[in-house]
Protein backbone atom coordinates (compact mmCIF):
# COMPACT_ATOMS: atom_id res chain seq x y z
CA UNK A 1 -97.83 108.66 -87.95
CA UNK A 2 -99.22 106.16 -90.48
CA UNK A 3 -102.61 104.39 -90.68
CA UNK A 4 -103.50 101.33 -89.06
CA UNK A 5 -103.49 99.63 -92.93
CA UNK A 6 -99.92 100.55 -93.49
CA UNK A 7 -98.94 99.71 -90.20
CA UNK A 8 -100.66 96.00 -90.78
CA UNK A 9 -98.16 96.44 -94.14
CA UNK A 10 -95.32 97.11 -92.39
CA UNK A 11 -96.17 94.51 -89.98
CA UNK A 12 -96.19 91.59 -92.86
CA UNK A 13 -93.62 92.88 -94.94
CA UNK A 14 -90.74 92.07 -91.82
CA UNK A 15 -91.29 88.31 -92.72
CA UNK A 16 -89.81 88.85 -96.57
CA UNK A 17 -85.95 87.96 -97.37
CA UNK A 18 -85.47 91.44 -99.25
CA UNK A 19 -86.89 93.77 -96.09
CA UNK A 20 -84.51 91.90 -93.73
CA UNK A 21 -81.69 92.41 -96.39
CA UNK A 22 -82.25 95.81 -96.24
CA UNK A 23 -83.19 96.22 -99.89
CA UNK A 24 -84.69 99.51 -100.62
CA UNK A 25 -88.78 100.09 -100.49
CA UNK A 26 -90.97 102.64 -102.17
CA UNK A 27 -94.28 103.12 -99.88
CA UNK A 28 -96.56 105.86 -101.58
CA UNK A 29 -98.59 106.26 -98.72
CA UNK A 30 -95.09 107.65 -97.11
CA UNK A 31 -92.95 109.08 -99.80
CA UNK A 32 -96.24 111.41 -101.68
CA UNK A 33 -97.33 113.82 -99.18
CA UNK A 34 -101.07 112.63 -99.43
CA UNK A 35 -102.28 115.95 -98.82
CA UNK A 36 -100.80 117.66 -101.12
CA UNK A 37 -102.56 117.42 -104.15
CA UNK A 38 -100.50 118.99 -106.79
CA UNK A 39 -97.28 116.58 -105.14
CA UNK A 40 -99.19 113.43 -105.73
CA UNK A 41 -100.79 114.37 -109.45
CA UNK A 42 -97.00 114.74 -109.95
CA UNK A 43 -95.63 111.72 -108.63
CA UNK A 44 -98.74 109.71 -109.94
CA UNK A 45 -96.98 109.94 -113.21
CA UNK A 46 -94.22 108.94 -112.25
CA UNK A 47 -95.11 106.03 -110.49
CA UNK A 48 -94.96 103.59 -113.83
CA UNK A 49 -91.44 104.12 -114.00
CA UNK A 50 -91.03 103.09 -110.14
CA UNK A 51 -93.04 100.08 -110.37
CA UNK A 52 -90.91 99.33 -113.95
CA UNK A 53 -87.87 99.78 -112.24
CA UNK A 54 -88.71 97.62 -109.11
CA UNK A 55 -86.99 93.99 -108.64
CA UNK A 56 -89.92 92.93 -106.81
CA UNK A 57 -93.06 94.52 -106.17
CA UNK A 58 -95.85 93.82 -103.46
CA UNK A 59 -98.85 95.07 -103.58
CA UNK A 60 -101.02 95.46 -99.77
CA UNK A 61 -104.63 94.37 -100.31
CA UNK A 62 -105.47 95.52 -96.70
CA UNK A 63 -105.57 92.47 -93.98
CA UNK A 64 -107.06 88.91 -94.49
CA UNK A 65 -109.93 88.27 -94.52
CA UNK A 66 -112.27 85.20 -95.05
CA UNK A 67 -112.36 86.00 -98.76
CA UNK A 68 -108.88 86.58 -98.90
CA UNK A 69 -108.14 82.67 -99.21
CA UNK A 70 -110.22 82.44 -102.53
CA UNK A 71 -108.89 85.49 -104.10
CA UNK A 72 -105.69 83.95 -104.14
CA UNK A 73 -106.58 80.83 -105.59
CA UNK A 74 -108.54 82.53 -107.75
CA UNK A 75 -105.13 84.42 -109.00
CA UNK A 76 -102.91 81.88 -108.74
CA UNK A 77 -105.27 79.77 -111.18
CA UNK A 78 -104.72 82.82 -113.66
CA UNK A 79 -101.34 83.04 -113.87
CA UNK A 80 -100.73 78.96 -113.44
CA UNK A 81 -102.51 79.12 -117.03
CA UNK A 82 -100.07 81.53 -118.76
């Protein structure tokens, strides 16, 4: 069972070149047991060396919405000026 937001996730992350080339993906919500608080203190530490690790990371903002549009230009603005 996962939530409907991770579903929506696993939904949009189908259309990316490394899902379909079976590249290997780290989903908290599914590899920390949620409920188990002392597992995710644990891997909560951890985590930075996941992310540091990672080729590629994506990062699920929940589903679009009519904000969503200027967010991203909003970001993209950001890191055009770097």
């Amino acid at each position: 069972m996962v939530t409907d937001n991770l579903y929506a996730a696993l939904e949009r992350l189908q259309r990316f070149d490394a899902i379909k080339r079976r590249m290997k993906v780290w989903i908290d919500a599914l590899c920390i047991n949620q409920n188990d608080l002392e597992e995710r203190a644990t891997q909560i530490q951890l985590m930075h060396q996941i992310y540091a690790q990672a080729q590629h990371v994506v990062i699920w903002l929940g589903p679009e919405t009519p904000s969503t549009e200027l967010a991203f230009t909003a970001i993209s603005y950001i890191f055009e000026r770097r």
